[in-house]
N, C-alpha and C. Protein backbone atom coordinates (compact mmCIF):
# COMPACT_ATOMS: atom_id res chain seq x y z
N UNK A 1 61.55 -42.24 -139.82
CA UNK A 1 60.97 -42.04 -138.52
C UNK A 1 62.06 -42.30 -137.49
N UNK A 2 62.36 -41.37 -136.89
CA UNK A 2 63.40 -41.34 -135.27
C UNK A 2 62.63 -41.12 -133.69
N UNK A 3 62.73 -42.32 -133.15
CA UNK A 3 62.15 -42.46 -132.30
C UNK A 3 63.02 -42.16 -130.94
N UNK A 4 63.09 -40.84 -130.48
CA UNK A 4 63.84 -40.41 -129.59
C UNK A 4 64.25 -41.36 -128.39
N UNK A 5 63.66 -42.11 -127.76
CA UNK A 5 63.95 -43.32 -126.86
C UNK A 5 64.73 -43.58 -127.15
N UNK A 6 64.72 -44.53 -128.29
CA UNK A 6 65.53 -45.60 -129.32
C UNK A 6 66.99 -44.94 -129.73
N UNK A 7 67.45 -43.97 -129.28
CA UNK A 7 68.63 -43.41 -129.93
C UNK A 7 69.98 -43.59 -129.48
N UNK A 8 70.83 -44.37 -130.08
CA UNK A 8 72.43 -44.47 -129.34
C UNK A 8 72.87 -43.21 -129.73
N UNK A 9 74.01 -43.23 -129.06
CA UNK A 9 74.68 -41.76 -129.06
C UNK A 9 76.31 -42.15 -129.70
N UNK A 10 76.85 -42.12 -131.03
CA UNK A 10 78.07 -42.48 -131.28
C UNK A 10 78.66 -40.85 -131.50
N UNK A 11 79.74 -40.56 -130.34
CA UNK A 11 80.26 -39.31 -130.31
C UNK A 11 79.10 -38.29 -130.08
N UNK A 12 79.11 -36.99 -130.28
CA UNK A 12 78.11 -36.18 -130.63
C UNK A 12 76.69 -36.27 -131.42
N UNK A 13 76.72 -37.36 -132.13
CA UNK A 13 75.87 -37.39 -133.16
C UNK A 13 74.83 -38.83 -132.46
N UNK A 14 73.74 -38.24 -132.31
CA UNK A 14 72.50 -39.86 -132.22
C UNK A 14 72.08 -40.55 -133.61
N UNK A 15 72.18 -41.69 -133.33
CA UNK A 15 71.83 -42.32 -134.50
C UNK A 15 70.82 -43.84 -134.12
N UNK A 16 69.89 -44.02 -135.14
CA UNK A 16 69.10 -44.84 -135.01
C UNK A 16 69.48 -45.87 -135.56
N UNK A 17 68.63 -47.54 -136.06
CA UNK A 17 69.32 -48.33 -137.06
C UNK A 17 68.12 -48.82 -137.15
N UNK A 18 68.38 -49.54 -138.40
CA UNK A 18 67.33 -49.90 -139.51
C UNK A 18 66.52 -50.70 -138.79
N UNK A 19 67.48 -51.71 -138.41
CA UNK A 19 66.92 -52.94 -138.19
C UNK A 19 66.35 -52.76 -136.68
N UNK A 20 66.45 -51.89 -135.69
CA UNK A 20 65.79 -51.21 -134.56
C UNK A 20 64.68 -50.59 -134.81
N UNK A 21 64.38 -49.70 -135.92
CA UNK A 21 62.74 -49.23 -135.99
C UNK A 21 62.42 -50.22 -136.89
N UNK A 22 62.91 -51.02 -138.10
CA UNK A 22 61.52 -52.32 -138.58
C UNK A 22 61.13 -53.04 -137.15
N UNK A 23 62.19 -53.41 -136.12
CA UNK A 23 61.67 -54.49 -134.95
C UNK A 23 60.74 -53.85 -134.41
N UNK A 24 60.85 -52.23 -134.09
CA UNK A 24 59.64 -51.43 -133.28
C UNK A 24 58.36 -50.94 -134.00
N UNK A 25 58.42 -51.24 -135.39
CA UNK A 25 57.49 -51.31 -136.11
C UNK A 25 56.33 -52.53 -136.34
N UNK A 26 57.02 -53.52 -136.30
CA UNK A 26 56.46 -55.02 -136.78
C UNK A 26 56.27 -54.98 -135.94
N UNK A 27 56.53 -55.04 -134.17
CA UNK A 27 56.21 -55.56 -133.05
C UNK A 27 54.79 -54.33 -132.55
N UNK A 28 54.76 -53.17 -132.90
CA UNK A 28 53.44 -52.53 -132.42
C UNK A 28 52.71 -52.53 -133.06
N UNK A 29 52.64 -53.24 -134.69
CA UNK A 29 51.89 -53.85 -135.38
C UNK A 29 51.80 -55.22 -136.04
N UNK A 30 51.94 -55.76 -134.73
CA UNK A 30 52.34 -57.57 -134.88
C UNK A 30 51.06 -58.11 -135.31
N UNK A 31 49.56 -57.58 -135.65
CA UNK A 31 48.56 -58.30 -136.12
C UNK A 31 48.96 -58.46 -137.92
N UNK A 32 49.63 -57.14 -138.31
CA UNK A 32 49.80 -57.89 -139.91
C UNK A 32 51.46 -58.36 -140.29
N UNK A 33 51.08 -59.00 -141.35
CA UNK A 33 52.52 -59.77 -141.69
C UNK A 33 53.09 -58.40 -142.59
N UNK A 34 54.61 -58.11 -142.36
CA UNK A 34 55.61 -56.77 -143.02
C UNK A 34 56.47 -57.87 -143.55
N UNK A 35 56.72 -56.62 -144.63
CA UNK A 35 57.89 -57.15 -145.46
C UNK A 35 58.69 -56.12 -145.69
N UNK A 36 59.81 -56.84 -146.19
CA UNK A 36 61.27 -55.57 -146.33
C UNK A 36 61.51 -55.60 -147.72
N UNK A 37 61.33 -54.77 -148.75
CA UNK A 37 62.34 -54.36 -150.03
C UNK A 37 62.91 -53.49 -150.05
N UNK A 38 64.66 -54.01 -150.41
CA UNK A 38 65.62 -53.03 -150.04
C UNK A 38 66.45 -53.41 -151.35
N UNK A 39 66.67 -51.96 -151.93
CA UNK A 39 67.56 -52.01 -153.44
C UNK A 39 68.96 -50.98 -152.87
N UNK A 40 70.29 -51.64 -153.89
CA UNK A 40 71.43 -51.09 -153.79
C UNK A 40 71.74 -50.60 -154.95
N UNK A 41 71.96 -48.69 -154.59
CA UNK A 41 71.62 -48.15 -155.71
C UNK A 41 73.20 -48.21 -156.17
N UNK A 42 73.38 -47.71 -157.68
CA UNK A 42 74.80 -47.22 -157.84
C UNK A 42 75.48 -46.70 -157.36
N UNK A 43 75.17 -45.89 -156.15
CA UNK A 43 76.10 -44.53 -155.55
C UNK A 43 76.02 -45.19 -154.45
N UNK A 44 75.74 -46.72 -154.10
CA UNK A 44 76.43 -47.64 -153.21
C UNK A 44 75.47 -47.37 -151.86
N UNK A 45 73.87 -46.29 -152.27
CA UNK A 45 72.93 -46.29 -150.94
C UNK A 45 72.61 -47.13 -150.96
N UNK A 46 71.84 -47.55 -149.63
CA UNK A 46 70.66 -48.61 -149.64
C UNK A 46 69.07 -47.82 -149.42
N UNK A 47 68.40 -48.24 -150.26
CA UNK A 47 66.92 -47.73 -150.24
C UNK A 47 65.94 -48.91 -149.37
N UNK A 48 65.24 -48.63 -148.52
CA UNK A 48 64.44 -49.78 -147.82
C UNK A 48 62.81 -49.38 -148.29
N UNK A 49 62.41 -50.38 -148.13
CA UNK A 49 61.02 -50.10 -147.94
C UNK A 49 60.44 -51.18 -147.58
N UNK A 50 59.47 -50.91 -146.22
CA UNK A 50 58.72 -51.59 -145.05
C UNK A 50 57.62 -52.00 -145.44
N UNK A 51 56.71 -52.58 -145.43
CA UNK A 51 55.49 -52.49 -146.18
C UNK A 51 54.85 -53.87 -145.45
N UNK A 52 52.95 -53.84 -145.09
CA UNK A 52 52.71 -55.11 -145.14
C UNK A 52 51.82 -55.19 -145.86
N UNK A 53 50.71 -56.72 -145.58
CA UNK A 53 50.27 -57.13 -146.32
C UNK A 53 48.77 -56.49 -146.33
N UNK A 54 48.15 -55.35 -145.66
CA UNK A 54 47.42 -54.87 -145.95
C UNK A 54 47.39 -53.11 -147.11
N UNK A 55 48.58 -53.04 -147.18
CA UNK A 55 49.13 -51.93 -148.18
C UNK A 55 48.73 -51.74 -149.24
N UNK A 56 48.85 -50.79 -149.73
CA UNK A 56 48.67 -50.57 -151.36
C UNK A 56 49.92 -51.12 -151.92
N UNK A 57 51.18 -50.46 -150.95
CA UNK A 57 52.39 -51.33 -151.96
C UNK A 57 52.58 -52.92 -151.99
N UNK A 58 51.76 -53.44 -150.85
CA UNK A 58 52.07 -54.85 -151.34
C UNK A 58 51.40 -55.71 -152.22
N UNK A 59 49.95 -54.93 -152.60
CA UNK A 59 49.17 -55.27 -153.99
C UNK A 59 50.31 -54.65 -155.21
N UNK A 60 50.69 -53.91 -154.96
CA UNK A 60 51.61 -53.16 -156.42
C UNK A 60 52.32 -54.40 -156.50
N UNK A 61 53.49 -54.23 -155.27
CA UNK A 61 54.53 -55.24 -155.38
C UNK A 61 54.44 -56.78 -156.00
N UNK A 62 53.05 -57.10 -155.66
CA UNK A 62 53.11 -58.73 -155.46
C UNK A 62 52.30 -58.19 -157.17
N UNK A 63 51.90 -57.48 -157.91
CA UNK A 63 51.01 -57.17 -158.93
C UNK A 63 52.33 -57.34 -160.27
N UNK A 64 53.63 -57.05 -159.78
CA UNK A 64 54.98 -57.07 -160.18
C UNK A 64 56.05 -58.38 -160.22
N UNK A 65 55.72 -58.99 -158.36
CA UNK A 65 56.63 -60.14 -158.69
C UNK A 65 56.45 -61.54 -158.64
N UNK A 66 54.69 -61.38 -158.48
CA UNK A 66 53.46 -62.27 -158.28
C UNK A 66 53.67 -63.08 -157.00
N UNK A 67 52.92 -63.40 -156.07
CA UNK A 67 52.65 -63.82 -154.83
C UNK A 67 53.66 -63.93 -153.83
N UNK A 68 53.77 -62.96 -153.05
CA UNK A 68 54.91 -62.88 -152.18
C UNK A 68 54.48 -63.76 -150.86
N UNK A 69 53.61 -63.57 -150.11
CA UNK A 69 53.07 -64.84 -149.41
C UNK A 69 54.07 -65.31 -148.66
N UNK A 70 54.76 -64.44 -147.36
CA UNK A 70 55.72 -65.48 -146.72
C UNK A 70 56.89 -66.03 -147.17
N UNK A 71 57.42 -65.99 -148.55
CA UNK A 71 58.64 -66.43 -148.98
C UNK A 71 59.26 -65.24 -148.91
N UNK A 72 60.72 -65.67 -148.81
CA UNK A 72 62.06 -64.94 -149.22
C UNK A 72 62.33 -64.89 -150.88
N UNK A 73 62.77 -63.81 -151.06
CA UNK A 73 62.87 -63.60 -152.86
C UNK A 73 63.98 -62.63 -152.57
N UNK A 74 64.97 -63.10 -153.63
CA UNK A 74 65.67 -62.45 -154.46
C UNK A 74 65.72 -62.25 -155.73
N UNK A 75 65.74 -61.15 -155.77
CA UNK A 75 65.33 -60.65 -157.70
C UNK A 75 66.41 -59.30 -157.61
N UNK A 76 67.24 -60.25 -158.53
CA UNK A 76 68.65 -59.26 -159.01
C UNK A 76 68.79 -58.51 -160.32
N UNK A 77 69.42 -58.13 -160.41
CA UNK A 77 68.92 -57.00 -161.87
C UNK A 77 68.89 -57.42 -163.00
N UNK A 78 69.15 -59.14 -163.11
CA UNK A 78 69.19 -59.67 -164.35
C UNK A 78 67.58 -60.15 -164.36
N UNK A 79 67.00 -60.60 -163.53
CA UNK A 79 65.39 -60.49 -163.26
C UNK A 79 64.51 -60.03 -164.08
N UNK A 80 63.17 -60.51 -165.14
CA UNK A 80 62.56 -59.50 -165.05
C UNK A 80 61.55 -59.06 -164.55
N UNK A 81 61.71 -58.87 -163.48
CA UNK A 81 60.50 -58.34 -162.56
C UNK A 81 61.65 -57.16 -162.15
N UNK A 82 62.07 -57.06 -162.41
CA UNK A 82 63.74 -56.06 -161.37
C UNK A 82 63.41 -54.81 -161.67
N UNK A 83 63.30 -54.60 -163.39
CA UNK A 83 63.05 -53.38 -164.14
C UNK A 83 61.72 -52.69 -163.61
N UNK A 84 60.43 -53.12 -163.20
CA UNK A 84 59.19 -52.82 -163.06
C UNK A 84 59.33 -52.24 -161.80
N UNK A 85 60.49 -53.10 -160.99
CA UNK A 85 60.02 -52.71 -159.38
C UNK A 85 60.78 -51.47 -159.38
N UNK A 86 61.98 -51.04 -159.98
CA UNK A 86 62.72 -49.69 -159.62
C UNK A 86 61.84 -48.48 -160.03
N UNK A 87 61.05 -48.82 -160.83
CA UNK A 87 60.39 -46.92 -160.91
C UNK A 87 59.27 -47.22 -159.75
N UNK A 88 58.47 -48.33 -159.53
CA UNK A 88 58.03 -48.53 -158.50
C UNK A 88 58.37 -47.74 -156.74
């Protein structure tokens, strides 16, 4: 999602940033609690995904790495919850 307002201009090209639409996201839906899962793929992308606690993905998610609830988690690929969440 590119939110035309929100757009810097580096050279010719507009560009948005991550961490600018989660803030404009969470903040026009500041009644539920969001969370961020973000994997680093081999070819060195980053994949995000926004999600809160009224979602289908955060029943999947938390169905995977059991009760997410406000904590910070890291789960690295030696994990096993790691394997379940990537086809996820």
């Amino acid at each position: 999602m590119v939110i035309q307002s929100e757009l810097d201009s580096f050279g010719n090209t507009q560009i948005n940033s991550v961490v600018r639409e989660i803030r404009e996201i969470s903040e026009n839906e500041a009644a539920q609690n969001w969370y961020l899962l973000w994997l680093g793929l081999d070819s060195n992308e980053l994949v995000f995904l926004l999600f809160n606690e009224a979602s289908e993905d955060f029943n999947a998610i938390e169905n995977i790495v059991g009760v997410i609830g406000g904590r910070k988690m890291q789960i690295g690929n030696n994990k096993g919850e790691f394997a379940p969440l990537v086809p996820f």
